[in-house]
C-alpha atoms as a PDB file:
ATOM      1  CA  UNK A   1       0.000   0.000   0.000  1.00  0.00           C
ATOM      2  CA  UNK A   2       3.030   2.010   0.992  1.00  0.00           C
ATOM      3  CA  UNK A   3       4.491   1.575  -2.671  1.00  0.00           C
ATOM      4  CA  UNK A   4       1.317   2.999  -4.028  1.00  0.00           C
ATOM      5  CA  UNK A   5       1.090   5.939  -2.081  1.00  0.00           C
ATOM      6  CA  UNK A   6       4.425   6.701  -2.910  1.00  0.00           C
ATOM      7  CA  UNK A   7       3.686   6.308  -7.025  1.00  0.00           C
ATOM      8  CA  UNK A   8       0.665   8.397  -7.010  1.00  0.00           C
ATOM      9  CA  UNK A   9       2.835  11.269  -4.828  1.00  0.00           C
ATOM     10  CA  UNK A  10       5.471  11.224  -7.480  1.00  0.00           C
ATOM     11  CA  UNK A  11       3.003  10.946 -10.498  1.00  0.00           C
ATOM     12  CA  UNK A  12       1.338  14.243  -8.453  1.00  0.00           C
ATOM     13  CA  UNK A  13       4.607  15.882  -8.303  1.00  0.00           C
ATOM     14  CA  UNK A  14       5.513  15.489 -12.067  1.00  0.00           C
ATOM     15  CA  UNK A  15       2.302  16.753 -13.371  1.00  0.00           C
ATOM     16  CA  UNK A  16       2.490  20.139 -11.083  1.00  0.00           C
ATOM     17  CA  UNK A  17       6.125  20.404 -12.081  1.00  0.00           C
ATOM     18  CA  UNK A  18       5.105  19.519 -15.727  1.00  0.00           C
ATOM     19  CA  UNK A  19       2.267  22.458 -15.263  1.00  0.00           C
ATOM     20  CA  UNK A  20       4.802  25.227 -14.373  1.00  0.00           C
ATOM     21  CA  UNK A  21       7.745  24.431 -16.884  1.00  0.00           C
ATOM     22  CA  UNK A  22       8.119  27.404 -19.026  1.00  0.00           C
ATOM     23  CA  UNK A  23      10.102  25.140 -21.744  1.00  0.00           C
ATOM     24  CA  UNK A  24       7.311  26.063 -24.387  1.00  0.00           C
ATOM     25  CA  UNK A  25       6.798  29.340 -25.270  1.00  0.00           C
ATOM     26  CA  UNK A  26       2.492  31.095 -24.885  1.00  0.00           C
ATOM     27  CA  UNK A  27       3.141  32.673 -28.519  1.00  0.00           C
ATOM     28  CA  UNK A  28       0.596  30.736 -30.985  1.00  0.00           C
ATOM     29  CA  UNK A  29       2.282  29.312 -34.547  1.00  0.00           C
ATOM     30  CA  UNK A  30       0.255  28.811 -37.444  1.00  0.00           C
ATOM     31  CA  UNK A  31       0.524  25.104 -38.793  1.00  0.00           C
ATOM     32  CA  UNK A  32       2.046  25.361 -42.473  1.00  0.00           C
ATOM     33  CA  UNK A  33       1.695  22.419 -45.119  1.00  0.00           C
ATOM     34  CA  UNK A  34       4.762  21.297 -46.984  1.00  0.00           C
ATOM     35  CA  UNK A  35       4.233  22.362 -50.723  1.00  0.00           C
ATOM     36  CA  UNK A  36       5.313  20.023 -53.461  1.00  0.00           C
ATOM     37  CA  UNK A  37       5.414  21.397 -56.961  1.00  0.00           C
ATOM     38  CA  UNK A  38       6.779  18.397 -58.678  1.00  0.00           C
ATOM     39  CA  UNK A  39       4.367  15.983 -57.291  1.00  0.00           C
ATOM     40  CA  UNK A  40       1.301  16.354 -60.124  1.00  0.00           C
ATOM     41  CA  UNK A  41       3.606  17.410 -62.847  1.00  0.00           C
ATOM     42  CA  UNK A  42       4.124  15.612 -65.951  1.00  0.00           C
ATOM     43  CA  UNK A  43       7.477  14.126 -65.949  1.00  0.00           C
ATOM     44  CA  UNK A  44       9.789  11.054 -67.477  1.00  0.00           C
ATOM     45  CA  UNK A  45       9.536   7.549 -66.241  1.00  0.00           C
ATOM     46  CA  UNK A  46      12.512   5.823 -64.253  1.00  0.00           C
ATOM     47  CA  UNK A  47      14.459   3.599 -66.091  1.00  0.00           C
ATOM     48  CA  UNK A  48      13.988  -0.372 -65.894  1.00  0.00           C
ATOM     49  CA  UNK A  49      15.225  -2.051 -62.605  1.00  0.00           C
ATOM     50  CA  UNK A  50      15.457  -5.952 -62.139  1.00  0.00           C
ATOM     51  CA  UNK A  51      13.982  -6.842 -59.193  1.00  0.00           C
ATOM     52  CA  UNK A  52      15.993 -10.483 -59.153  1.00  0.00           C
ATOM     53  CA  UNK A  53      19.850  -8.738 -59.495  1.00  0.00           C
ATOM     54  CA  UNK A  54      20.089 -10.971 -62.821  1.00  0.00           C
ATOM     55  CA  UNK A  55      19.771 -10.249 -66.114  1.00  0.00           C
ATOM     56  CA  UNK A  56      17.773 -13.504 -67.320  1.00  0.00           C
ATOM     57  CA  UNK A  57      13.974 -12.782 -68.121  1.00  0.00           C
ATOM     58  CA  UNK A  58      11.556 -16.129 -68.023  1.00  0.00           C
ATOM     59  CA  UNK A  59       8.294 -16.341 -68.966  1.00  0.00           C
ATOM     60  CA  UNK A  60       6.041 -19.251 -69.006  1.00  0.00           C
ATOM     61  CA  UNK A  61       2.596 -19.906 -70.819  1.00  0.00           C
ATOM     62  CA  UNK A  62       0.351 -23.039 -70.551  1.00  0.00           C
ATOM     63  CA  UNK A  63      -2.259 -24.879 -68.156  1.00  0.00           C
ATOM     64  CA  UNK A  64      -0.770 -27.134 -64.969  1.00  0.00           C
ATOM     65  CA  UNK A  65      -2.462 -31.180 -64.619  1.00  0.00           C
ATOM     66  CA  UNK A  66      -4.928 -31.223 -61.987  1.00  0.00           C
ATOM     67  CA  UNK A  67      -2.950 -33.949 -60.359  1.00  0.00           C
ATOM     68  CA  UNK A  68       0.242 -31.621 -59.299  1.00  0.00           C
ATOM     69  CA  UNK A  69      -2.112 -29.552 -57.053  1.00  0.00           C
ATOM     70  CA  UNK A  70      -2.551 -32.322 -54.684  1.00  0.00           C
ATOM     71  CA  UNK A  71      -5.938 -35.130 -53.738  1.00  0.00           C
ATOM     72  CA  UNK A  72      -9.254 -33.341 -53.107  1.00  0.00           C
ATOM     73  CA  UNK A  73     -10.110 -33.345 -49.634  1.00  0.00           C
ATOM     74  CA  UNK A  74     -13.643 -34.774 -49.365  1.00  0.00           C
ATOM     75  CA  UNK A  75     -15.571 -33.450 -46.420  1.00  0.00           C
ATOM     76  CA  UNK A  76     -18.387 -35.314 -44.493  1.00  0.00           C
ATOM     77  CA  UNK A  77     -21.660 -33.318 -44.589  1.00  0.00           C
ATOM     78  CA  UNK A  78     -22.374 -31.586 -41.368  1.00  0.00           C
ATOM     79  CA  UNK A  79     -25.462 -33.386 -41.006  1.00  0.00           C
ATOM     80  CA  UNK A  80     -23.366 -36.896 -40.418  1.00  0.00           C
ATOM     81  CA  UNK A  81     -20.882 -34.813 -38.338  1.00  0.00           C
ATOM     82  CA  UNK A  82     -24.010 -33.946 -36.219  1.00  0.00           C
ATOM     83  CA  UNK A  83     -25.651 -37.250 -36.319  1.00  0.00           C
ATOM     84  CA  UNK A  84     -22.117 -38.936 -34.958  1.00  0.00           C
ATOM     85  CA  UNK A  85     -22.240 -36.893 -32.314  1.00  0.00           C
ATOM     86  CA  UNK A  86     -25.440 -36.890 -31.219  1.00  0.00           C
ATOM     87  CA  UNK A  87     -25.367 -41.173 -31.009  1.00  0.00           C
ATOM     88  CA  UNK A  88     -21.976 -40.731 -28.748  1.00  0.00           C
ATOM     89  CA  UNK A  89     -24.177 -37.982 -26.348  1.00  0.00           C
ATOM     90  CA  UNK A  90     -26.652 -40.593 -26.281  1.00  0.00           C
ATOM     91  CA  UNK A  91     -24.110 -43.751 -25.558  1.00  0.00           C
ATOM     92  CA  UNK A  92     -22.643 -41.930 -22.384  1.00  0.00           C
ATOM     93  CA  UNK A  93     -23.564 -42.379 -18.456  1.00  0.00           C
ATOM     94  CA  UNK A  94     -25.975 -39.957 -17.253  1.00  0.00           C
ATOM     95  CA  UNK A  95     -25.879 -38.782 -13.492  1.00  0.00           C
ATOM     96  CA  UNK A  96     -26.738 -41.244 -11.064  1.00  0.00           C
ATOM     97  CA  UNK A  97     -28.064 -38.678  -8.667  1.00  0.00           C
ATOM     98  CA  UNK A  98     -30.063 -35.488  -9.687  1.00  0.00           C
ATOM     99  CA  UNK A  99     -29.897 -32.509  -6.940  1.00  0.00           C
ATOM    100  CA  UNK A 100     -32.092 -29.415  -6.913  1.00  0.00           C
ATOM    101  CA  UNK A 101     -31.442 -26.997  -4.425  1.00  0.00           C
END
């Protein structure tokens, strides 16, 4: 309890110090935006850059076999999902002993 005391006095402290520090001067500065003059201009395009480091280019054109993607997963309906668990709710012990308060 001590330790929290002690926080909250020196969080106090700071703000009322923080309050009377004349490191920011009263006089009020308009905001100004940046101006960019070359930003909607027309102007040339950048040359070419490689994006690999090497020089090669490849380029490939043509349809993959449906066999290199991998087996289609088949998925059990939900209503089997459901009806699976519904006979394994059924199958378990119930309570021996029912209370009501």
């Amino acid at each position: 309890m001590k330790t929290i005391a002690i926080a909250f006095c020196f969080l106090c402290a700071t703000a009322a110090f923080g309050q009377n520090a004349p490191v920011i001067s009263n006089n009020p500065q308009p905001t100004e935006v940046p101006d960019h003059p070359w930003h909607a201009s027309q102007h040339s395009m950048a040359t070419d850059s490689n994006l690999r480091g090497s020089a090669d280019y490849s380029y490939e054109h043509g349809d993959r076999p449906l066999w290199e993607f991998g087996p289609v997963k088949e998925e059990r309906p939900l209503g089997d999902i459901a009806r699976d668990y519904r006979k394994i709710h059924l199958a378990e012990r119930k309570a021996a002993v029912v209370m009501n308060k």
